[in-house]
PDB file of N, CA and C in Angstrom:
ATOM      1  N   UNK A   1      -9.945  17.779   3.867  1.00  0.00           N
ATOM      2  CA  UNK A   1      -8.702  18.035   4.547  1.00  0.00           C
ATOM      3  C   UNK A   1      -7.562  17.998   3.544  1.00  0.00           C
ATOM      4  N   UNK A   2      -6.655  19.033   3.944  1.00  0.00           N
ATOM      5  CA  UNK A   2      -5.286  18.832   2.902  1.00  0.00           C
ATOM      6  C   UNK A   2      -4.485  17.804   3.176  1.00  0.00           C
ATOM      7  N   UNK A   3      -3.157  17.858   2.159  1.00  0.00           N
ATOM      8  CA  UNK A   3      -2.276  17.055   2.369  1.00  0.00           C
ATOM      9  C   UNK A   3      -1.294  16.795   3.504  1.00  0.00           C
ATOM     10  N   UNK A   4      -1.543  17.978   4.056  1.00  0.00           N
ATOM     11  CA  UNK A   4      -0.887  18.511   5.342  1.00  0.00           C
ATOM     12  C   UNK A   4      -1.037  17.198   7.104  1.00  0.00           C
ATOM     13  N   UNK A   5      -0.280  17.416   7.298  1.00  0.00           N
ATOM     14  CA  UNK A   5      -0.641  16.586   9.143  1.00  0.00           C
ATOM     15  C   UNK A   5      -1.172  17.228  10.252  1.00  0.00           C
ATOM     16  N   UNK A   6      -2.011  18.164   9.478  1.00  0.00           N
ATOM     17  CA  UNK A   6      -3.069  18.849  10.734  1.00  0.00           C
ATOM     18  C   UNK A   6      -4.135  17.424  11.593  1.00  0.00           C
ATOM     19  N   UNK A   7      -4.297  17.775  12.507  1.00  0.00           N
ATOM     20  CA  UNK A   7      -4.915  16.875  13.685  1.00  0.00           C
ATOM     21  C   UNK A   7      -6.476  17.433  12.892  1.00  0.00           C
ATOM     22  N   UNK A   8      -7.185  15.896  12.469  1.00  0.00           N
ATOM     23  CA  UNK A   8      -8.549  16.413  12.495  1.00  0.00           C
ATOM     24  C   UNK A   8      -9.545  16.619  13.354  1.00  0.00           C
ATOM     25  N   UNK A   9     -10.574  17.241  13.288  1.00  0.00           N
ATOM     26  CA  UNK A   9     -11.448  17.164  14.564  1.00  0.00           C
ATOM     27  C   UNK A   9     -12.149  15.929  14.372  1.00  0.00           C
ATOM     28  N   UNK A  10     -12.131  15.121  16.000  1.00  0.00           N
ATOM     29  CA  UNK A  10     -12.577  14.608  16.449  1.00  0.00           C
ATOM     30  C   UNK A  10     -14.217  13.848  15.609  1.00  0.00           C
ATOM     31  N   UNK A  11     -14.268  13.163  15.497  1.00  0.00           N
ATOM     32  CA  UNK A  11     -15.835  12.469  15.043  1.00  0.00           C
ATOM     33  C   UNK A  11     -16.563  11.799  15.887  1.00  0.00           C
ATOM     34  N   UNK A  12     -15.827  11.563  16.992  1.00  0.00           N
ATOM     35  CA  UNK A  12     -16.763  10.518  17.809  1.00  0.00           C
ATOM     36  C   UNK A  12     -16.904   9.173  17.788  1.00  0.00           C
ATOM     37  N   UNK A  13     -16.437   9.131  16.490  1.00  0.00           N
ATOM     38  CA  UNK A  13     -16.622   7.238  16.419  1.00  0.00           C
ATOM     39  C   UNK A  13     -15.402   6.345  16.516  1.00  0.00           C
ATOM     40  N   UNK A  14     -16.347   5.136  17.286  1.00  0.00           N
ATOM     41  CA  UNK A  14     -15.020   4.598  17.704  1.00  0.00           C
ATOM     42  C   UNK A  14     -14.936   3.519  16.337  1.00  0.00           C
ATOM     43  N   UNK A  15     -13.720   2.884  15.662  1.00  0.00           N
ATOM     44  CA  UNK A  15     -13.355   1.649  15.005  1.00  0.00           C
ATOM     45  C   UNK A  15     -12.494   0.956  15.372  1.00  0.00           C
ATOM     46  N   UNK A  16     -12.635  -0.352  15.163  1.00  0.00           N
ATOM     47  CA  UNK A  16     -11.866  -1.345  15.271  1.00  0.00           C
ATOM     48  C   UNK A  16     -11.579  -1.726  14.643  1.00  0.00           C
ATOM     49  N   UNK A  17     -10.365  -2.135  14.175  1.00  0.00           N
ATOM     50  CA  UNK A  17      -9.905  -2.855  12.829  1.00  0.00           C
ATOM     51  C   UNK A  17      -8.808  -3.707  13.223  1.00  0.00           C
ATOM     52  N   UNK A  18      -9.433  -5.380  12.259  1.00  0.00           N
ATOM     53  CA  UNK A  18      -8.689  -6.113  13.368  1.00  0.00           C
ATOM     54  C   UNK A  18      -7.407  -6.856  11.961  1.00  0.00           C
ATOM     55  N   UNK A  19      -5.967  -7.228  12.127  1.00  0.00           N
ATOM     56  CA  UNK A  19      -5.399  -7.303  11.186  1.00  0.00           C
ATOM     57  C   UNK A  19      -4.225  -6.108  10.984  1.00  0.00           C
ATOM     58  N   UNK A  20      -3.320  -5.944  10.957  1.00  0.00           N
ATOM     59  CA  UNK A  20      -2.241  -5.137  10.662  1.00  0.00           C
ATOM     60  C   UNK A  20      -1.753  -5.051   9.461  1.00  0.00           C
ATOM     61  N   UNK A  21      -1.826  -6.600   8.703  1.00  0.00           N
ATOM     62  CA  UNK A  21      -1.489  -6.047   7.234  1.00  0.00           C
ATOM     63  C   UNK A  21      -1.594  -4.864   6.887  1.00  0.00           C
ATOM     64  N   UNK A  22      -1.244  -5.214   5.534  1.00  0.00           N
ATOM     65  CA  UNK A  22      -1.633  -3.411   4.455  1.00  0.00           C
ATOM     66  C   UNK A  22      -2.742  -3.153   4.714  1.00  0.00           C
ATOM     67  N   UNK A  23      -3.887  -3.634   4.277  1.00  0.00           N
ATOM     68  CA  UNK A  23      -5.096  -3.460   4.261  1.00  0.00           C
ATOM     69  C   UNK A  23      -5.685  -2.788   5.643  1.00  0.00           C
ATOM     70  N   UNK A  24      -5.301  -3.463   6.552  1.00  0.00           N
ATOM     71  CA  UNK A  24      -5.786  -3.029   8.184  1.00  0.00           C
ATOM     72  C   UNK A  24      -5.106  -1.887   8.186  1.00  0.00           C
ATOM     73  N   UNK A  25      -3.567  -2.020   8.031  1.00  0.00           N
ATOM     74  CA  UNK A  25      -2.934  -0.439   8.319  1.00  0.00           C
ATOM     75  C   UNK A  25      -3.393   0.540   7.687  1.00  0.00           C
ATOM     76  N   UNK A  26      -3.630   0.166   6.378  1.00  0.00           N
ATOM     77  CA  UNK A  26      -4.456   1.699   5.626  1.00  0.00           C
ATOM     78  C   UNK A  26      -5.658   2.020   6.029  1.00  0.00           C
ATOM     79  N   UNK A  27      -6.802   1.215   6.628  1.00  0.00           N
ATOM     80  CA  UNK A  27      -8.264   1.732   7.028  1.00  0.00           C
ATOM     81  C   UNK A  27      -7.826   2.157   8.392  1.00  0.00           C
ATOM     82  N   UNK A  28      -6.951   1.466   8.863  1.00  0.00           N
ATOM     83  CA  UNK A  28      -6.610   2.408  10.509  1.00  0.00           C
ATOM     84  C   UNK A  28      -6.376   3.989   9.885  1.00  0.00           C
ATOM     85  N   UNK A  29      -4.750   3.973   9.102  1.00  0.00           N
ATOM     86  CA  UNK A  29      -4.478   5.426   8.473  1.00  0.00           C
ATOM     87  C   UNK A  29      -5.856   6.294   8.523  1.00  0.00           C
ATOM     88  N   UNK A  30      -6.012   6.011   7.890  1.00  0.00           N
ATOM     89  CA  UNK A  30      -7.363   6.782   6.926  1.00  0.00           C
ATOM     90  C   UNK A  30      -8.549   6.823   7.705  1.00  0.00           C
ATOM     91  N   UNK A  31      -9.062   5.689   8.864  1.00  0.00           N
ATOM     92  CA  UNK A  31      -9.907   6.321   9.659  1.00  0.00           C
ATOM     93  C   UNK A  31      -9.526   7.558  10.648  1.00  0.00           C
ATOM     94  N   UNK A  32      -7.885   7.317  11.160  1.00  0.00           N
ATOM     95  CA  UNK A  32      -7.454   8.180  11.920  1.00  0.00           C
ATOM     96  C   UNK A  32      -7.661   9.749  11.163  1.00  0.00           C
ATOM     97  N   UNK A  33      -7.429   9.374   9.893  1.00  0.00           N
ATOM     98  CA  UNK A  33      -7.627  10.996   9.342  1.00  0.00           C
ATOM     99  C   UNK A  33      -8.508  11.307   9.389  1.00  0.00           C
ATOM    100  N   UNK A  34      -9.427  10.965   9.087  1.00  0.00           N
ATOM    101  CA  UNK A  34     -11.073  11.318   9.255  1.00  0.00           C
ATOM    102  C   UNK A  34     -11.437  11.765  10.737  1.00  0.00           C
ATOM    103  N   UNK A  35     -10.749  11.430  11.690  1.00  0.00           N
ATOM    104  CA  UNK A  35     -11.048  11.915  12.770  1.00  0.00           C
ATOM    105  C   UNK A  35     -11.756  10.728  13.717  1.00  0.00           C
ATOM    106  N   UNK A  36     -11.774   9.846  13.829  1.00  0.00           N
ATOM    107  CA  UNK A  36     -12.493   8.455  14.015  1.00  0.00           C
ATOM    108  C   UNK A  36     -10.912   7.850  15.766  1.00  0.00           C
ATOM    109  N   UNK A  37     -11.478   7.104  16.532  1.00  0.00           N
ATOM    110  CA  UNK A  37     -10.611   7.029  17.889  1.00  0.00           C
ATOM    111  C   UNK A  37     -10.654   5.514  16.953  1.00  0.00           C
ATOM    112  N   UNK A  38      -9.197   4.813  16.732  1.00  0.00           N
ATOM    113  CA  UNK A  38      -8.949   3.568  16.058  1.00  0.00           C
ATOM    114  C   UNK A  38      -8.162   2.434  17.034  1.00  0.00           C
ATOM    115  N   UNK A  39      -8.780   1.383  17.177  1.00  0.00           N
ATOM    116  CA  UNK A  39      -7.946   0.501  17.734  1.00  0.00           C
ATOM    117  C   UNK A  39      -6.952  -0.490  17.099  1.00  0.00           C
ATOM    118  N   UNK A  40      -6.141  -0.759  17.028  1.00  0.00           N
ATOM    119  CA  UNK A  40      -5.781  -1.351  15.531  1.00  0.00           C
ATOM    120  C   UNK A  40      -5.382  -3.117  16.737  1.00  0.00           C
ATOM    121  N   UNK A  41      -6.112  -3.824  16.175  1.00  0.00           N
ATOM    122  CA  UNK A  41      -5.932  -5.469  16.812  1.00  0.00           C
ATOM    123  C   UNK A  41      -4.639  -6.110  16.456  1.00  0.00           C
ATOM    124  N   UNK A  42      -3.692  -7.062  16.183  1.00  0.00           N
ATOM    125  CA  UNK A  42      -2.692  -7.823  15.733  1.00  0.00           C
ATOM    126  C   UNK A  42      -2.310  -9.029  16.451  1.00  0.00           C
ATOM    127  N   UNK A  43      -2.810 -10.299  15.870  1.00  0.00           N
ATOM    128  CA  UNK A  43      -2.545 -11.824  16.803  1.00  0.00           C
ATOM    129  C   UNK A  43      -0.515 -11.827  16.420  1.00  0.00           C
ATOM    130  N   UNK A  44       0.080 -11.667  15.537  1.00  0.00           N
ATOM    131  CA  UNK A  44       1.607 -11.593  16.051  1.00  0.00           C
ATOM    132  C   UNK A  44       1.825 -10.949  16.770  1.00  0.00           C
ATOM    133  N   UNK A  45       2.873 -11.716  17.734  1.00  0.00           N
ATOM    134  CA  UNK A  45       3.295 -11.016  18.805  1.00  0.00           C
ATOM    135  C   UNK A  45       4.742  -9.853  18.849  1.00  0.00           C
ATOM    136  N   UNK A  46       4.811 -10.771  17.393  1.00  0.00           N
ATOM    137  CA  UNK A  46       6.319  -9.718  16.915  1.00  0.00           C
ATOM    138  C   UNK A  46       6.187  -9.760  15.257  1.00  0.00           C
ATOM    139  N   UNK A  47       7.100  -8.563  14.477  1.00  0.00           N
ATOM    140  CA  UNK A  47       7.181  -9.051  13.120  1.00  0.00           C
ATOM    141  C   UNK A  47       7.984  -9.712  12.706  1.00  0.00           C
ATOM    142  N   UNK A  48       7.997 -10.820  11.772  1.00  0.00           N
ATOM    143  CA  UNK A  48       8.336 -11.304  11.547  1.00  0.00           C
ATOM    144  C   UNK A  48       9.217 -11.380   9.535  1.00  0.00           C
ATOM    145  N   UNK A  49      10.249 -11.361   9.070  1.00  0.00           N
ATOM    146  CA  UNK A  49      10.259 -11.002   7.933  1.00  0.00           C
ATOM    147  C   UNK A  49      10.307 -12.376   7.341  1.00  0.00           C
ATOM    148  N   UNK A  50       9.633 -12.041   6.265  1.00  0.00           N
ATOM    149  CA  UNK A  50       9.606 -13.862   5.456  1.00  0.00           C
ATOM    150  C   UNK A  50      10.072 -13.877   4.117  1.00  0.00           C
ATOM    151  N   UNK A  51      10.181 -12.648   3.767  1.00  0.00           N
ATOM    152  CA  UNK A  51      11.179 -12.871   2.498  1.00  0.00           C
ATOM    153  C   UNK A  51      10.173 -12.288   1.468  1.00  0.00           C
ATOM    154  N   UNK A  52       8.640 -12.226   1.621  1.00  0.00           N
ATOM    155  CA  UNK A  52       8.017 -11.608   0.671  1.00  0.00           C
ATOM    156  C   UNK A  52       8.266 -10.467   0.089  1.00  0.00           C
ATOM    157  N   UNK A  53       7.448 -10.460  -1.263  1.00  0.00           N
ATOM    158  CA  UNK A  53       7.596  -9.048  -2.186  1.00  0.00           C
ATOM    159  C   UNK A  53       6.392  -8.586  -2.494  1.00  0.00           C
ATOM    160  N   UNK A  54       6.184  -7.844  -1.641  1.00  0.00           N
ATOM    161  CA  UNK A  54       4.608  -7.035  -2.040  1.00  0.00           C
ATOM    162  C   UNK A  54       4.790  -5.761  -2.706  1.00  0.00           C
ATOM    163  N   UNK A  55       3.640  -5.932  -3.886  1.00  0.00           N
ATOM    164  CA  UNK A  55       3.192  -4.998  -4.612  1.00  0.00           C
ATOM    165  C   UNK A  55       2.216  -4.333  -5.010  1.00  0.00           C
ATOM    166  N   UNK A  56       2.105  -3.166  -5.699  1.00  0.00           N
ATOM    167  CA  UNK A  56       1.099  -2.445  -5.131  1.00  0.00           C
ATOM    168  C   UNK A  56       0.711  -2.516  -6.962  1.00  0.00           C
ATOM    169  N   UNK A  57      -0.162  -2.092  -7.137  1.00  0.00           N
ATOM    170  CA  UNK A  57      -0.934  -1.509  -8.268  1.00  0.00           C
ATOM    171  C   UNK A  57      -1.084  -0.246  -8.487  1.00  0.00           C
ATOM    172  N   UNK A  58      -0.938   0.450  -9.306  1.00  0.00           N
ATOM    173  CA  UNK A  58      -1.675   1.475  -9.635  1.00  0.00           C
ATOM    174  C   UNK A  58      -2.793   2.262  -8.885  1.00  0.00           C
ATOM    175  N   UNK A  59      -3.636   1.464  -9.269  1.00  0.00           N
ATOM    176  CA  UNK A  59      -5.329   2.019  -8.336  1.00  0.00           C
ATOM    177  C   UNK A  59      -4.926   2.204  -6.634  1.00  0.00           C
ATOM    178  N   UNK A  60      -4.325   0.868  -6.099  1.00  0.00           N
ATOM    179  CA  UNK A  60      -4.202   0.846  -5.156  1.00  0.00           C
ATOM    180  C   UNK A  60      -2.762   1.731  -4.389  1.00  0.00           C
ATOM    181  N   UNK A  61      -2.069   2.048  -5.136  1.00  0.00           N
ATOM    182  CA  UNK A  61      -0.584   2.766  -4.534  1.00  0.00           C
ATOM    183  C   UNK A  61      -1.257   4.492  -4.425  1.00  0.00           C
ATOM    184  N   UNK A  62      -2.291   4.760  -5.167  1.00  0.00           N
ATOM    185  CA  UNK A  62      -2.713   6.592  -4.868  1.00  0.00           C
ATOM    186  C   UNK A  62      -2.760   6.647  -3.392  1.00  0.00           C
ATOM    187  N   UNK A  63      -2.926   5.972  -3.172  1.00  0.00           N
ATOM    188  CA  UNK A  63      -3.839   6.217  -1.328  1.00  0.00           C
ATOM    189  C   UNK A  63      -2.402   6.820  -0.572  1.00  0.00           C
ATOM    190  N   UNK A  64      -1.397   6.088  -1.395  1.00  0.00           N
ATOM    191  CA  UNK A  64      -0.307   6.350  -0.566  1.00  0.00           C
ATOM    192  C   UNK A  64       0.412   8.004  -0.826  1.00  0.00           C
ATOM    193  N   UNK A  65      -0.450   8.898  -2.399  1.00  0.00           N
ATOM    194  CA  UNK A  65      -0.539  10.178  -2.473  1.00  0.00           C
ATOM    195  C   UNK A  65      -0.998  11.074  -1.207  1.00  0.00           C
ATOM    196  N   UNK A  66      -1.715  10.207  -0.516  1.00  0.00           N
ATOM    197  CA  UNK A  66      -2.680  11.352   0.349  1.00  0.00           C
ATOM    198  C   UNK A  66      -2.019  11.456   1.964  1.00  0.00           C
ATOM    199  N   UNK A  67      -1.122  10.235   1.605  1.00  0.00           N
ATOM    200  CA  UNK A  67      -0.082  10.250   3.142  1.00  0.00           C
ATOM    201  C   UNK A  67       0.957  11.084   2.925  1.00  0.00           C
ATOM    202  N   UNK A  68       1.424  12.261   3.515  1.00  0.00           N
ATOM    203  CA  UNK A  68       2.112  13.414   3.373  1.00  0.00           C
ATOM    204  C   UNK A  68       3.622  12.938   3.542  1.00  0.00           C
ATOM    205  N   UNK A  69       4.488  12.680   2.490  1.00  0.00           N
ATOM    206  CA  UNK A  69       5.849  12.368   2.789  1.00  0.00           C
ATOM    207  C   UNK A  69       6.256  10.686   2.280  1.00  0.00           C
ATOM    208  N   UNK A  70       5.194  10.030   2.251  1.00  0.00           N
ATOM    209  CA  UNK A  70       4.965   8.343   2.097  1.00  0.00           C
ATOM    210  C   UNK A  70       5.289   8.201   0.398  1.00  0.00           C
ATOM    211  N   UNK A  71       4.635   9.049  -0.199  1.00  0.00           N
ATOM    212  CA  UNK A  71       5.196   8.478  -1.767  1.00  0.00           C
ATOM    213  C   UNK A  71       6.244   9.145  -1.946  1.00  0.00           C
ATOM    214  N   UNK A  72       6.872   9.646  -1.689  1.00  0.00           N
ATOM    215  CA  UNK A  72       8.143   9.958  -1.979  1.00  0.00           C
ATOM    216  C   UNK A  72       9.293   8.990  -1.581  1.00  0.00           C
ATOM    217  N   UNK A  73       9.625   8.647   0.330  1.00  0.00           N
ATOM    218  CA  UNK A  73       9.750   7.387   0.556  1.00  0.00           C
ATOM    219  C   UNK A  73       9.680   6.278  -0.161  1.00  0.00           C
ATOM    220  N   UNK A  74       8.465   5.985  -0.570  1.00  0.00           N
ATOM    221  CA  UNK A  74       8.169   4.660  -1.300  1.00  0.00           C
ATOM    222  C   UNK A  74       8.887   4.696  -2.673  1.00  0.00           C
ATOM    223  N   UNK A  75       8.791   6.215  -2.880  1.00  0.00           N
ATOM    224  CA  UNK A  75       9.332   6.033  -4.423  1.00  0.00           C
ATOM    225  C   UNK A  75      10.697   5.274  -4.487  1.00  0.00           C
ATOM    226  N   UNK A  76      11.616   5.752  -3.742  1.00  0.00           N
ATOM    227  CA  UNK A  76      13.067   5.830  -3.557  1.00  0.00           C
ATOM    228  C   UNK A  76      13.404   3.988  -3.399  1.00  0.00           C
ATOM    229  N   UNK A  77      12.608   3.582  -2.737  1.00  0.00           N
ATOM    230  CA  UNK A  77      12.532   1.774  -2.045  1.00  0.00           C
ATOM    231  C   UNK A  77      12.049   1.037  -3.897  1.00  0.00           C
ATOM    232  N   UNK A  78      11.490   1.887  -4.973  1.00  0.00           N
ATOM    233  CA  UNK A  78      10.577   0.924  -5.528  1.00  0.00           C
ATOM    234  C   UNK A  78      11.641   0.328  -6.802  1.00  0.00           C
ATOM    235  N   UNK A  79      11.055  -0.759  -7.216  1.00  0.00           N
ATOM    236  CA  UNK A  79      11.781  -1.333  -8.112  1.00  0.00           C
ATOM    237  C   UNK A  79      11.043  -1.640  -9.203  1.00  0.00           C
ATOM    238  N   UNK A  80      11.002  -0.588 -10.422  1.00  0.00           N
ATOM    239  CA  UNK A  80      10.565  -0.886 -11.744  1.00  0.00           C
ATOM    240  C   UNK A  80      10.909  -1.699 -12.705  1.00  0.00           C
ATOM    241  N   UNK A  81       9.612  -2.305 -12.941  1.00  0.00           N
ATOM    242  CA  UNK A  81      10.113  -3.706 -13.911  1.00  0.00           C
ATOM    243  C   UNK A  81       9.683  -2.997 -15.578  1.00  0.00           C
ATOM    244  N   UNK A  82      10.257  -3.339 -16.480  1.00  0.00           N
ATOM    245  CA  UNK A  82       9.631  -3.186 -17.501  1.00  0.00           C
ATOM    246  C   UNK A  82       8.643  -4.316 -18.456  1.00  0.00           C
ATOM    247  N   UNK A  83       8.398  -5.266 -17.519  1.00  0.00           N
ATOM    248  CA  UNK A  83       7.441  -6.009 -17.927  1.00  0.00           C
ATOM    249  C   UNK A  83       7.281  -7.583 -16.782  1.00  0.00           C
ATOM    250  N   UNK A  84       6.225  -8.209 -17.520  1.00  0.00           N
ATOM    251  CA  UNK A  84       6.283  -9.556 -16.560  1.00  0.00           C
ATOM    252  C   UNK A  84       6.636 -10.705 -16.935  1.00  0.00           C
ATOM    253  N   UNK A  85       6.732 -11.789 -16.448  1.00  0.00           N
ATOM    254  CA  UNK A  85       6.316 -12.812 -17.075  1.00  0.00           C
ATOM    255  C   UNK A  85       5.575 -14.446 -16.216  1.00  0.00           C
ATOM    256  N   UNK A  86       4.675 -14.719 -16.209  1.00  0.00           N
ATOM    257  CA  UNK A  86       4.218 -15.226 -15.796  1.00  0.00           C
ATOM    258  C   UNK A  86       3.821 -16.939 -16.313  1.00  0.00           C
ATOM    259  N   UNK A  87       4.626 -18.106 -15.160  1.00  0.00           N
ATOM    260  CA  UNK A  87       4.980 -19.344 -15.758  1.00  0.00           C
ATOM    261  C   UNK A  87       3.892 -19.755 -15.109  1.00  0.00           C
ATOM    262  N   UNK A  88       3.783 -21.321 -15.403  1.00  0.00           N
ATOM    263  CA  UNK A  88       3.129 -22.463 -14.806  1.00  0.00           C
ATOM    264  C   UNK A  88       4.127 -23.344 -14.010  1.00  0.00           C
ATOM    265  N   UNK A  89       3.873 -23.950 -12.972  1.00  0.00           N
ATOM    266  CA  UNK A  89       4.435 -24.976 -12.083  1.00  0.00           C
ATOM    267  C   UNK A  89       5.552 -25.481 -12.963  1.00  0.00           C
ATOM    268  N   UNK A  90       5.527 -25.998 -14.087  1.00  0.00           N
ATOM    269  CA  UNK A  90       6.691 -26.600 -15.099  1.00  0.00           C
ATOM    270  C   UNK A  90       7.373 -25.941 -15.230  1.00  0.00           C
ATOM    271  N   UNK A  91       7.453 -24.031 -15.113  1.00  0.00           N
ATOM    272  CA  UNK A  91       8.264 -23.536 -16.065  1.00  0.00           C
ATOM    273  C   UNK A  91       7.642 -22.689 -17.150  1.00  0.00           C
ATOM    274  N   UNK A  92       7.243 -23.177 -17.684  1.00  0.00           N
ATOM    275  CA  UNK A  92       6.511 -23.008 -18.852  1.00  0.00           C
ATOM    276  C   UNK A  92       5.948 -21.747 -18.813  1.00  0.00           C
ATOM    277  N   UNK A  93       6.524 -20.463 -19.861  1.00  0.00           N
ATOM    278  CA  UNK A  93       5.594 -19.116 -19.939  1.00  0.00           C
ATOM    279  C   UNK A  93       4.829 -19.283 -20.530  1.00  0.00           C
ATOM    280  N   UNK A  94       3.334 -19.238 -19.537  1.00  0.00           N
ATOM    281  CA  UNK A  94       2.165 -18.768 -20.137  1.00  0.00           C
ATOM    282  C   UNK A  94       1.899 -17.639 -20.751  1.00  0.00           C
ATOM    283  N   UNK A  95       2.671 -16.822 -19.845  1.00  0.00           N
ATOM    284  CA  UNK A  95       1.992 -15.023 -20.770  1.00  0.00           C
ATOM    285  C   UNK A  95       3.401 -14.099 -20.677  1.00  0.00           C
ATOM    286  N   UNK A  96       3.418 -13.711 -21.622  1.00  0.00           N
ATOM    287  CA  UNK A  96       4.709 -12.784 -21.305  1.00  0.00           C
ATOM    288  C   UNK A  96       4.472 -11.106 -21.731  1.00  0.00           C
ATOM    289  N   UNK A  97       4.114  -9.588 -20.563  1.00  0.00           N
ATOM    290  CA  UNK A  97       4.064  -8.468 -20.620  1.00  0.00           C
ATOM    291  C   UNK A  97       4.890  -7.337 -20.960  1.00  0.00           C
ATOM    292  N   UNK A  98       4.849  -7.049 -21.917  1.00  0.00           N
ATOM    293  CA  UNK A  98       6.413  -5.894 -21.580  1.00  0.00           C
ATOM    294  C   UNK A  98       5.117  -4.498 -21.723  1.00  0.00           C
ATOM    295  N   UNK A  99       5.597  -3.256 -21.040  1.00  0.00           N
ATOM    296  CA  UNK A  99       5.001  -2.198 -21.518  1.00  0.00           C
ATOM    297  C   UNK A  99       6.162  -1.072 -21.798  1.00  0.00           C
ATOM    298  N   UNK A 100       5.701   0.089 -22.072  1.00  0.00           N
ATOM    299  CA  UNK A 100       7.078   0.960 -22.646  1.00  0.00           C
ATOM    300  C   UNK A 100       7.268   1.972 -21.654  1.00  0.00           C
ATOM    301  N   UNK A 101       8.357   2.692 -21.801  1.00  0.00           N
ATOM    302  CA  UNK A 101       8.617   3.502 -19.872  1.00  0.00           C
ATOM    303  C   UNK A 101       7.557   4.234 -20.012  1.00  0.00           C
ATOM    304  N   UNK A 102       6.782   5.047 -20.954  1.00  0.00           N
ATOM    305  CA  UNK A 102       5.510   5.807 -20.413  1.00  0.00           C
ATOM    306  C   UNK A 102       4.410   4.579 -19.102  1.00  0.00           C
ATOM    307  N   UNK A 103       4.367   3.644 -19.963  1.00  0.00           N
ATOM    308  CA  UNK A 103       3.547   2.562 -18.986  1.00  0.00           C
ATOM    309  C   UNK A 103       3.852   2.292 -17.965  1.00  0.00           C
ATOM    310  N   UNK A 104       5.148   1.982 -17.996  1.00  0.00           N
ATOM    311  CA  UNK A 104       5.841   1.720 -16.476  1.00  0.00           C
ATOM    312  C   UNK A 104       5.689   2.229 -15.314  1.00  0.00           C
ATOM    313  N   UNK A 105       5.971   3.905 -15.802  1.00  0.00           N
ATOM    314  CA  UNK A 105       5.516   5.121 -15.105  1.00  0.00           C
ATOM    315  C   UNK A 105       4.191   5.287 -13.971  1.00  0.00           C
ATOM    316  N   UNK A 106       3.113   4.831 -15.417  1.00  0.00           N
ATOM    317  CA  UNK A 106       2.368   5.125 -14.331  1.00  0.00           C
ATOM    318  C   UNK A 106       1.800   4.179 -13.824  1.00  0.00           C
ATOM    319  N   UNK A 107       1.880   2.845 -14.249  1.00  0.00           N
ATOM    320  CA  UNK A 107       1.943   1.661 -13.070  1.00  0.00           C
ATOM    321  C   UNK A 107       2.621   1.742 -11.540  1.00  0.00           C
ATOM    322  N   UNK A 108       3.610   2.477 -12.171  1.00  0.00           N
ATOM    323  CA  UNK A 108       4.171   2.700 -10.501  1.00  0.00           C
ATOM    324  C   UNK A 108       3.450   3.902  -9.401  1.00  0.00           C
ATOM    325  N   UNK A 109       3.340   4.490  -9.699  1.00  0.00           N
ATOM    326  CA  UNK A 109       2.221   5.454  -9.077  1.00  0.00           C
ATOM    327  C   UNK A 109       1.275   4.851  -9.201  1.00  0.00           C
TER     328      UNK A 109
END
């Protein structure tokens, strides 16, 4: 199937997928494309915002290529770092990342 929002045909199978996170929302996505009848489960009763910062990877942000209109969106929201740095409970940098804007690049995609 293309990139397009054509309705697929039908498969017959039913899934359940229980969880709304990312993870649940993308196998719902993606079964729905396939053509699959999806129930999607969720124990909150509302959303709730908590202040988190989720991020995506590389490997894992393509998927969001195949949703028609979604990486572009996402692009516009994203915030490129040019490196990391990563402490211990004290403070203390354990490891410190920089990469150069070619790297950056395609970390973000």
């Amino acid at each position: 199937m293309s990139q397009s929002s054509q309705t697929p045909p039908k498969s017959g199978i039913r899934v359940l997928v229980v969880g709304a996170g990312f993870a649940g929302l993308t196998a719902a996505i993606e079964c729905h494309r396939k053509g699959h009848n999806v129930t999607l489960l969720e124990k909150f009763p509302e959303l709730k915002i908590l202040g988190d910062i989720i991020s995506f990877g590389p490997n894992s942000s393509r998927i969001f290529q195949r949703w028609p209109g979604v990486a572009e969106k996402l692009d516009a929201l994203s915030q490129r770092a040019d490196g990391l740095v990563i402490k211990n409970w004290l403070g203390e940098t354990l490891l410190t990342q920089t990469w150069t804007a070619e790297q950056a690049e395609s970390v973000s995609m």
